[in-house]
Protein backbone atom coordinates (compact mmCIF):
# COMPACT_ATOMS: atom_id res chain seq x y z
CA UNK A 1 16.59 24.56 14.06
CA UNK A 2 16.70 25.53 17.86
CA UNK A 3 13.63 25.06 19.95
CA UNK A 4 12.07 28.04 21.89
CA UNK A 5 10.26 28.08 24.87
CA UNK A 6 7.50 31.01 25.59
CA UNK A 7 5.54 32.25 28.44
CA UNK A 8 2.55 34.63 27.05
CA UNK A 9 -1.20 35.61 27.79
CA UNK A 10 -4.38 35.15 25.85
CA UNK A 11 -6.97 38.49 24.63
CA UNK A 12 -8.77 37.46 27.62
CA UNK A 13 -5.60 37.20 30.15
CA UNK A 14 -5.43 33.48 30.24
CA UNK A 15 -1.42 32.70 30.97
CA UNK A 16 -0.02 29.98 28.64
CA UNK A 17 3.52 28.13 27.97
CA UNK A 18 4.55 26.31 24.79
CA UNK A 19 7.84 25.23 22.43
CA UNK A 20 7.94 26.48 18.93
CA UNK A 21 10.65 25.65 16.69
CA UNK A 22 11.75 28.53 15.01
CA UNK A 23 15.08 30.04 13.02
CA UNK A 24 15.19 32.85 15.74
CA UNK A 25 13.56 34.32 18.71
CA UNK A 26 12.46 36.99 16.15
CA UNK A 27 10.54 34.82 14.37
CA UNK A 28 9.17 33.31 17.74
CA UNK A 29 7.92 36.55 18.49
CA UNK A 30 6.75 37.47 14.75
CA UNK A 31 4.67 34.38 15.34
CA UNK A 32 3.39 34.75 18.92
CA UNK A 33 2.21 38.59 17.66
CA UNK A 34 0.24 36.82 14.50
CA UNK A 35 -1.77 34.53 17.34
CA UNK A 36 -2.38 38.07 19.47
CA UNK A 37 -0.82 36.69 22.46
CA UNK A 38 0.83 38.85 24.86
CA UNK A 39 4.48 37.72 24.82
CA UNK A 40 6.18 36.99 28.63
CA UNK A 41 9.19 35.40 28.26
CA UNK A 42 11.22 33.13 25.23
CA UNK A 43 14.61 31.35 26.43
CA UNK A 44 15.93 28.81 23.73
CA UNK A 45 15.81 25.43 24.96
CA UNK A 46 19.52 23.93 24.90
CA UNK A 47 19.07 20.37 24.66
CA UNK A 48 22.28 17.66 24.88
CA UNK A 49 22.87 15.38 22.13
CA UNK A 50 23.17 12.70 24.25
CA UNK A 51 20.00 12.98 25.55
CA UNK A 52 18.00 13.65 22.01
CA UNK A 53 20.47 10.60 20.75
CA UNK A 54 19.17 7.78 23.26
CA UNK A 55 15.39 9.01 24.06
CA UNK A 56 12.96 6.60 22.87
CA UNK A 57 10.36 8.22 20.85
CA UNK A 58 8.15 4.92 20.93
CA UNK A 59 4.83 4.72 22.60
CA UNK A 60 3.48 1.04 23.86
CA UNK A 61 0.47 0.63 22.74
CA UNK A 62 -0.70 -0.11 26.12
CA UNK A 63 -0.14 2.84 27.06
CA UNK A 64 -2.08 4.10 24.15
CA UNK A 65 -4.88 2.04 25.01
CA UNK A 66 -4.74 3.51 29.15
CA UNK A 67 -4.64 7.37 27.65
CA UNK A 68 -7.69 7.08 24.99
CA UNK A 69 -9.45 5.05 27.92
CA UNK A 70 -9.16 7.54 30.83
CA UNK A 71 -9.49 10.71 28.28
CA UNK A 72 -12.76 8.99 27.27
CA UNK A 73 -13.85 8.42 30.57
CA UNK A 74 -12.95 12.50 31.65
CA UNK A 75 -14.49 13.73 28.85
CA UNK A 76 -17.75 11.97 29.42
CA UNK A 77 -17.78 13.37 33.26
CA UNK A 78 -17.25 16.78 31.93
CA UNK A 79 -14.06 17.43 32.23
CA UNK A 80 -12.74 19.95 30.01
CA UNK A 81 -10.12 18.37 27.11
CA UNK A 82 -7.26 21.05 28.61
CA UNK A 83 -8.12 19.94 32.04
CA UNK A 84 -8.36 16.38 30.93
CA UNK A 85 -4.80 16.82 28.75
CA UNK A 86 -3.13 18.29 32.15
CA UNK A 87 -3.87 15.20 34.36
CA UNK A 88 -2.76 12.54 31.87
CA UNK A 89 0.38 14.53 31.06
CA UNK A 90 1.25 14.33 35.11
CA UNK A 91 0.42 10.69 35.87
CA UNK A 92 2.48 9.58 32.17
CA UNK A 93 5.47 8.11 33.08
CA UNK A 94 6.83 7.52 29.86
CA UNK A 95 9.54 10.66 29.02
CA UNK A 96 8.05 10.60 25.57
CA UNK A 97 4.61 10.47 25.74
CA UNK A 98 4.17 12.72 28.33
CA UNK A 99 6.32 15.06 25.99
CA UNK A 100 3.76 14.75 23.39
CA UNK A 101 0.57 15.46 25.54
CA UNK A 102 2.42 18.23 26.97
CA UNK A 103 2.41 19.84 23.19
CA UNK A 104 -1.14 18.85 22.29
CA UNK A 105 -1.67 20.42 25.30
CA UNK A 106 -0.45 23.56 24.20
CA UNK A 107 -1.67 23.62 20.70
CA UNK A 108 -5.28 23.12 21.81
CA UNK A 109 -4.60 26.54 23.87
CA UNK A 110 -3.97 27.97 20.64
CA UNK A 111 -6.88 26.76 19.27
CA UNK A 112 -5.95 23.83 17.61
CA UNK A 113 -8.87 21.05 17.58
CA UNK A 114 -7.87 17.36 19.15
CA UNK A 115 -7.57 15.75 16.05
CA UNK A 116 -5.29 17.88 14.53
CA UNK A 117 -2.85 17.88 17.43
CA UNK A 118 -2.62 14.15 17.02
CA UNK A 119 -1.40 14.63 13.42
CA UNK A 120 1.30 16.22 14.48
CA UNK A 121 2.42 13.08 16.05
CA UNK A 122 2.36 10.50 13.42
CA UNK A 123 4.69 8.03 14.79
CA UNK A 124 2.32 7.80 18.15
CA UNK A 125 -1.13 8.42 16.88
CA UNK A 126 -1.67 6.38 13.21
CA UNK A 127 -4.16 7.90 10.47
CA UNK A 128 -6.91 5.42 12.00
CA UNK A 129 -6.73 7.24 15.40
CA UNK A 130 -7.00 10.57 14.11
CA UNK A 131 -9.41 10.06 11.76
CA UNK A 132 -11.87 8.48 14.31
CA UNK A 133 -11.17 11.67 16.82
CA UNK A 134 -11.99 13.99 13.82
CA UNK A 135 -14.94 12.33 13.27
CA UNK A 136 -15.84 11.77 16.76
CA UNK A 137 -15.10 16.13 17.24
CA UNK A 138 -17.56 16.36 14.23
CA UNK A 139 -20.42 14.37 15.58
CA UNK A 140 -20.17 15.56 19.11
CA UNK A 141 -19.41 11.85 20.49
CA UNK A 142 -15.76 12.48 21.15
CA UNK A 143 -16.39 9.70 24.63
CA UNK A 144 -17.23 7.07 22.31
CA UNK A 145 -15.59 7.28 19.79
CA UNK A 146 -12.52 7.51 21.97
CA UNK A 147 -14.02 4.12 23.79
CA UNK A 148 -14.14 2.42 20.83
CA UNK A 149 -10.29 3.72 19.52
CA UNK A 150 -9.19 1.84 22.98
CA UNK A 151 -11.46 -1.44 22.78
CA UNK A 152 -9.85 -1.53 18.84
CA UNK A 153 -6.88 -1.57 20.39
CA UNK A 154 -6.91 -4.12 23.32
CA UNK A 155 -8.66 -6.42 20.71
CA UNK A 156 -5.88 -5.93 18.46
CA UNK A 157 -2.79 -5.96 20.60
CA UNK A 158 -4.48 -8.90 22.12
CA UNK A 159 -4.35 -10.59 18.87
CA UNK A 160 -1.03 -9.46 18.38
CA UNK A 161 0.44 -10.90 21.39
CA UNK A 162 -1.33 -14.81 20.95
CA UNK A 163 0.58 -14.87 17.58
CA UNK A 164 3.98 -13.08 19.29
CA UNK A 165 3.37 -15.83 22.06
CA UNK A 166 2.95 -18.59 19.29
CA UNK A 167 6.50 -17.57 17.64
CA UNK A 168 8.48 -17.27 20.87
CA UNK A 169 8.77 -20.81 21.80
CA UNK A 170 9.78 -22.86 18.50
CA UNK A 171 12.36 -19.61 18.07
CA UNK A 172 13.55 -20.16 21.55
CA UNK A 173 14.26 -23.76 21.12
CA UNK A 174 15.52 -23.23 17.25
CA UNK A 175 18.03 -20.72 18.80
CA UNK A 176 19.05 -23.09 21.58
CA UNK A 177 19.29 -26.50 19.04
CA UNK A 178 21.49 -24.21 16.57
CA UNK A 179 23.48 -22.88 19.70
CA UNK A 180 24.10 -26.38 21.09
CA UNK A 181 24.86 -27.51 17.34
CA UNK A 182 27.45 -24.89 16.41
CA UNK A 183 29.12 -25.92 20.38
CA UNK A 184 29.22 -29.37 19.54
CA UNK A 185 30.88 -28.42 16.22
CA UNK A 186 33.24 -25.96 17.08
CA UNK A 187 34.72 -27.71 20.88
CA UNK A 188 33.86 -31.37 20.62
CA UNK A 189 34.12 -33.02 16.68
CA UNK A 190 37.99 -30.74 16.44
CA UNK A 191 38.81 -33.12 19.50
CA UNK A 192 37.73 -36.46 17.64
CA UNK A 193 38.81 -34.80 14.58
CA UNK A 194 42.95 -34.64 15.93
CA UNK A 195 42.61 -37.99 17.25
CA UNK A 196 40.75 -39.71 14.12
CA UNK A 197 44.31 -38.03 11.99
CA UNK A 198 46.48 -40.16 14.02
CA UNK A 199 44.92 -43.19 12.80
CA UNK A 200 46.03 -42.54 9.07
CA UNK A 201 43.35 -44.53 7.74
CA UNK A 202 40.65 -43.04 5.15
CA UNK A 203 37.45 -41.80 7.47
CA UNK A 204 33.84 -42.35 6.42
CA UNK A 205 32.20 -39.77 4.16
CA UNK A 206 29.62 -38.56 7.09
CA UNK A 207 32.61 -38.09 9.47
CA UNK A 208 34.52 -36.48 6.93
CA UNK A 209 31.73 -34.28 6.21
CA UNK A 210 31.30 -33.53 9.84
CA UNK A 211 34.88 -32.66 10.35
CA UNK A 212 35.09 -30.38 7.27
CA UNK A 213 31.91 -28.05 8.61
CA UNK A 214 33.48 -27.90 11.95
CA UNK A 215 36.71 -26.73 10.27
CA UNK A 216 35.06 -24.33 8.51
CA UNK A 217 33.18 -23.07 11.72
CA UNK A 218 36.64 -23.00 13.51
CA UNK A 219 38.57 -21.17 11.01
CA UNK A 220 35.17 -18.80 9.63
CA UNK A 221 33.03 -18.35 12.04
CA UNK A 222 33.17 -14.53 12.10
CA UNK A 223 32.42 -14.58 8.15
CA UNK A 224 29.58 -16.65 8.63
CA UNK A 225 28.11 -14.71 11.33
CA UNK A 226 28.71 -11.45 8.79
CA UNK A 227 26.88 -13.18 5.94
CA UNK A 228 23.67 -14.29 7.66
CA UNK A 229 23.64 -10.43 9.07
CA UNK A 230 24.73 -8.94 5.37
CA UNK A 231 22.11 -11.51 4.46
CA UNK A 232 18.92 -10.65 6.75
CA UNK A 233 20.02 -6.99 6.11
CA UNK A 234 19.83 -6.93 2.76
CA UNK A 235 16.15 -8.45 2.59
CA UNK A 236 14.97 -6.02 5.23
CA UNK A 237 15.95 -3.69 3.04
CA UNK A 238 14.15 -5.53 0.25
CA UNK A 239 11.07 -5.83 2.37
CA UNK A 240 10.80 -1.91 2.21
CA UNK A 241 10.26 -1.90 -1.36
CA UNK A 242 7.07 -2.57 -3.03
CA UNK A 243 8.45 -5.58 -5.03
CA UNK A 244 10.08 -7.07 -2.45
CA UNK A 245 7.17 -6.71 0.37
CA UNK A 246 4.93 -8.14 -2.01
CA UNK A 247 7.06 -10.94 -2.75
CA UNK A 248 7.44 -11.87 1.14
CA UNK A 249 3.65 -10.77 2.15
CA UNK A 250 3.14 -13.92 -0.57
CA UNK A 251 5.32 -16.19 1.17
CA UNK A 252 4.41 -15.56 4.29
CA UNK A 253 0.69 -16.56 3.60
CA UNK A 254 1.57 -19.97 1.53
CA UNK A 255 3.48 -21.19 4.39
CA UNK A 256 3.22 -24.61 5.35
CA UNK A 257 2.64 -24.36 9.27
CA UNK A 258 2.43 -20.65 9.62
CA UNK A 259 0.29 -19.29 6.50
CA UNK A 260 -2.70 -20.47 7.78
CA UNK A 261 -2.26 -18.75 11.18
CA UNK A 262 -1.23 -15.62 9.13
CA UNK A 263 -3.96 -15.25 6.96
CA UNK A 264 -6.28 -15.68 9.63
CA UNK A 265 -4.79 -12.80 11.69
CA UNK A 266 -4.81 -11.01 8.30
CA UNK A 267 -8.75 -11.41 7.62
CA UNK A 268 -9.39 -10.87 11.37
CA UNK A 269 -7.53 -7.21 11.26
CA UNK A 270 -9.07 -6.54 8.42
CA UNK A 271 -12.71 -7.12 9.22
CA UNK A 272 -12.15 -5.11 12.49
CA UNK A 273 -10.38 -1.99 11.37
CA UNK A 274 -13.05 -1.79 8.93
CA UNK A 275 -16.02 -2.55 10.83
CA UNK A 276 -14.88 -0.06 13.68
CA UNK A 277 -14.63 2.80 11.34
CA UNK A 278 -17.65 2.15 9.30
CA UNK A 279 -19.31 2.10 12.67
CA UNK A 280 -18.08 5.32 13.67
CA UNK A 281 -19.18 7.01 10.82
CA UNK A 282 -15.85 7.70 8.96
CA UNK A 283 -17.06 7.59 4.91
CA UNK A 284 -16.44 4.04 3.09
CA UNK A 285 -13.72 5.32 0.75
CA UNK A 286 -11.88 6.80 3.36
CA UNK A 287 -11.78 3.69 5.60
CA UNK A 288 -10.94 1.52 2.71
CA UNK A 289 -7.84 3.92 2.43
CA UNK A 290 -7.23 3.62 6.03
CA UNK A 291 -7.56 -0.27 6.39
CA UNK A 292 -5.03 -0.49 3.33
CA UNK A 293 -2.39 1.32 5.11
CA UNK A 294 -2.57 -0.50 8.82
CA UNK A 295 -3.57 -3.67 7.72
CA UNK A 296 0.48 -4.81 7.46
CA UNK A 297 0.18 -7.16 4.75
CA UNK A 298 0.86 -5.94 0.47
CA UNK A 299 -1.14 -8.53 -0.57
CA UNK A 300 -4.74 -7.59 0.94
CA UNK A 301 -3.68 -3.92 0.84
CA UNK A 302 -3.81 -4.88 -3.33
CA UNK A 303 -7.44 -6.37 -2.75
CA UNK A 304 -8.30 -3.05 -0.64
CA UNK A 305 -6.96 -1.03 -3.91
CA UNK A 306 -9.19 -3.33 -5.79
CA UNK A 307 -12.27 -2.73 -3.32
CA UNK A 308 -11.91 1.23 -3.52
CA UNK A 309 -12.04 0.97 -7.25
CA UNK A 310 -15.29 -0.76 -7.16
CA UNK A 311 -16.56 1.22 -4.45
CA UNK A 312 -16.09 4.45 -6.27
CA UNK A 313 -18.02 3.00 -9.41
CA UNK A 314 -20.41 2.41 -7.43
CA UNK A 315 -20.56 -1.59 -7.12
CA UNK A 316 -19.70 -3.83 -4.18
CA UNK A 317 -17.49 -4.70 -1.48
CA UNK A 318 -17.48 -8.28 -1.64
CA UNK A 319 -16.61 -8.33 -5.76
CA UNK A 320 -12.88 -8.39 -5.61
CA UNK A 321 -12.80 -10.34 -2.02
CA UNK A 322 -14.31 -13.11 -4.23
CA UNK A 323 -11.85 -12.60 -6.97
CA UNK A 324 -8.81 -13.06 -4.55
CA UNK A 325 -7.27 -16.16 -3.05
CA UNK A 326 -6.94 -14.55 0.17
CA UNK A 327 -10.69 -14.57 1.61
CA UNK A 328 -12.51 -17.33 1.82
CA UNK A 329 -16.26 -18.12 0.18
CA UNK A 330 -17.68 -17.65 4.02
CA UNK A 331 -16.28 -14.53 4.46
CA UNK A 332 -17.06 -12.78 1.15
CA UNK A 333 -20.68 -14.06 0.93
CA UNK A 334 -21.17 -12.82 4.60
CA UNK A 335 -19.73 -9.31 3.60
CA UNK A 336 -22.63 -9.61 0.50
CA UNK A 337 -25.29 -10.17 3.20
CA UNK A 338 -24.23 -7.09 5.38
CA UNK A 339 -23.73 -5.23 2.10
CA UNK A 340 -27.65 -5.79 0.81
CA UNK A 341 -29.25 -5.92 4.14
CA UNK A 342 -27.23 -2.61 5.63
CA UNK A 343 -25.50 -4.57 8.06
CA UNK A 344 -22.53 -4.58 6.87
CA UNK A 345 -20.51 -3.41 10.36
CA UNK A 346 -22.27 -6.02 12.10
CA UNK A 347 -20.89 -8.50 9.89
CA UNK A 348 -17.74 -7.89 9.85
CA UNK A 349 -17.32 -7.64 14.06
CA UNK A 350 -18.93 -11.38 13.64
CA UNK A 351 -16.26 -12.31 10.70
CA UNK A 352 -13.55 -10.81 13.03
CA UNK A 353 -14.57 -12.58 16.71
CA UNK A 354 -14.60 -15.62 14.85
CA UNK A 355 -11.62 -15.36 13.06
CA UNK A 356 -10.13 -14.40 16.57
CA UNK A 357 -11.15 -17.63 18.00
CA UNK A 358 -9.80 -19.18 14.69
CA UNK A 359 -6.09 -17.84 16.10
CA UNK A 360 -6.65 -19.10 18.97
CA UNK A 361 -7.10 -22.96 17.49
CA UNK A 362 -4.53 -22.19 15.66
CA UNK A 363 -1.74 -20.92 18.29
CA UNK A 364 -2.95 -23.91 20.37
CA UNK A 365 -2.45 -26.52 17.12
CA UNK A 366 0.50 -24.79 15.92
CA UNK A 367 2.32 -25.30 19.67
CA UNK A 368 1.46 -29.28 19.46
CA UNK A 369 2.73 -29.21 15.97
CA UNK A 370 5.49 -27.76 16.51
CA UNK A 371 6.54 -29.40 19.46
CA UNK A 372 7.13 -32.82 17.95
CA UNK A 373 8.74 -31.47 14.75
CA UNK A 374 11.20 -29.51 16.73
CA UNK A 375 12.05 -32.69 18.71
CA UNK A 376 12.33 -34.60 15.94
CA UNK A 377 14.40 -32.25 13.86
CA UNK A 378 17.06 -32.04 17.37
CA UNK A 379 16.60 -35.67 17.26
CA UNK A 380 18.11 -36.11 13.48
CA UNK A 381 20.68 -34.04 13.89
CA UNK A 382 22.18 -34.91 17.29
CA UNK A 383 22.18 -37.94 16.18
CA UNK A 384 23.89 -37.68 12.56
CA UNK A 385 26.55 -35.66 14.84
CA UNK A 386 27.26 -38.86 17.05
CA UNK A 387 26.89 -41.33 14.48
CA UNK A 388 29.30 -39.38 12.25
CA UNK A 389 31.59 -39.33 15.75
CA UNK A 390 31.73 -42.80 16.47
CA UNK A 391 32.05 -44.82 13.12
CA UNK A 392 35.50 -45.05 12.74
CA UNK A 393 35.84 -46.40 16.21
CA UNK A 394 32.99 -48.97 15.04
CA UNK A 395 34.82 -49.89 12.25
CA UNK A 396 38.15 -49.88 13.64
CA UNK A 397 36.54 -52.70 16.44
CA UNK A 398 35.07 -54.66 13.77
CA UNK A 399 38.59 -54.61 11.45
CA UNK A 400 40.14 -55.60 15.46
């Protein structure tokens, strides 16, 4: 459907602009006359393809974290939420974003509360965010609560980046070793390979070996490349069903090096999501709900289920945490505690700070693990390569 923009006035003369998208400018103006707003101008908006096509409709969270930081800060000087809207929307660089404050913006002109502006933007503004503004525009602490949305969020895209930063290196060095491998394979054993097949004589079973992968490189190289991508394609897809992200959620935590690190980061999200809504008043069921959807990980979001089923007969929290495999004793009996003695947000910030310096142990463990393994794995395999290289020549000087 084509997008309209309008120029009207407000009952009390107050000039406005906004986009609707609408079948016609009939209905534009159908609609405009339902809000009793003086209609201006409408001009349809034509739009390239090219540039809808290749505009990025992500937001960083960064610059998430800036815009519920500085609206925070305006709204507890005074500063009007229109007002407020208007100067973020001219300092945003990002095309995007500043697209989307632009329409809040407008919809809060109409009349439109904060919170349900956001929802209009689901890919930029999750159901945690919103929910906290709706409660925050309920209980009149729309600063805070917009405070604490940004603090959330530093603390978990803080998190977020140790563990990226934890991944990047053995990956980097995987990639190169593999690189290196398939180079050595593909230009250097085809040139001992041509002059081993002049010697006519029988070659050892690990040259022979070596000499029938890089063959198989040489001649089907684009086939394998095409299988690993049919391959990591097809369990992305997987991954997007129920079965299959429960399957990998599983995996992920029994991992030998990584599983720890991930079930860490799992219980530390956890504990904070919920300990920063509970804290900002959002009702118990509803955060459970909420935690279960961000938390990024089937296999707590099916211990969440279980918690919302006790929690709506009226027992406790800290029931099915002890039931799963996921949480351990210290962290279910602490959730008891907070549970009995009212404390239970209080809690769970302590569960998650320590569990955050728990990641950071385990980034700096994981890097000195993985070092070593990583050197040794190069080491085994560089050298099978050159031993597999040079034993006919060995054998051909000991025959000599």
């Amino acid at each position: 459907m084509p997008t309209f923009k309008y120029a009207a006035k407000t009952v009390d003369a107050r000039s406005i602009t906004g986009k609707m998208v609408a079948d016609s400018q009939s209905a534009v103006i159908e609609e405009l006359r339902k809000r009793k707003l003086t209609i201006i101008s409408i001009n349809e908006i034509k739009e390239s393809s090219f540039k809808i096509s290749f505009q990025s409709k992500k937001v960083k969270q960064e610059d998430l974290v800036i815009f519920s930081r500085q609206l925070a800060t305006m709204i507890e000087a005074g500063i009007p939420i229109l007002q407020s809207l208007e100067a973020l929307q001219e300092q945003m660089t990002q095309p995007y974003f500043k697209t989307v404050i632009t329409t809040i913006r407008d919809d809060i002109q109409l009349g439109s509360s904060l919170s349900t502006a956001f929802t209009k933007h689901p890919n930029v503004f999750d159901v945690l965010f919103t929910n906290m503004v709706r409660v925050g525009e309920t209980g009149g602490v729309l600063s805070a609560i917009l405070d604490r949305i940004a603090s959330y969020m530093e603390k978990t895209l803080k998190l977020k980046q140790k563990v990226q930063a934890a991944m990047i290196y053995p990956a980097v060095v995987v990639t190169m070793a593999m690189l290196i491998t398939v180079l050595l394979l593909v230009k250097v054993v085809p040139t001992f390979a041509s002059i081993y097949a002049s010697f006519g004589r029988e070659l050892p079973g690990p040259t022979q070996l070596l000499i029938n992968i890089s063959s198989i490189l040489q001649h089907q190289l684009p086939y394998v490349i095409a299988g690993i991508v049919i391959i990591v394609f097809l369990l992305n897809r997987w991954y997007k069903t129920d079965r299959g992200a429960l399957a990998i959620d599983q995996i992920k935590l029994k991992l030998p090096i990584f599983g720890d690190l991930f079930r860490k980061v799992a219980i530390s999200r956890f504990s904070r999501t919920l300990a920063t809504l509970v804290q900002s008043g959002v009702p118990i069921l509803e955060s459970l709900d909420i935690v279960g959807k961000s938390i990024g990980n089937r296999v707590i979001e099916m211990v969440v289920a279980d918690i919302k089923t006790n929690v709506r007969e009226g027992e406790s929290i800290a029931g099915p945490l002890m039931k799963s495999t996921v949480f351990p004793p210290m962290v279910t009996r602490m959730i008891a505690v907070g549970e009995k003695s009212g404390q239970l947000e209080k809690m769970l910030t302590k569960i998650a700070e320590f569990y955050d310096d728990q990641v950071d142990a385990a980034v700096a463990g994981l890097t000195s693990i993985i070092e070593p393994l990583i050197i040794g794995f190069l080491g085994i395999v560089v050298g099978f390569i050159v031993i597999a290289l040079f034993l006919p020549i060995l054998q051909i000087t000991q025959i000599v």
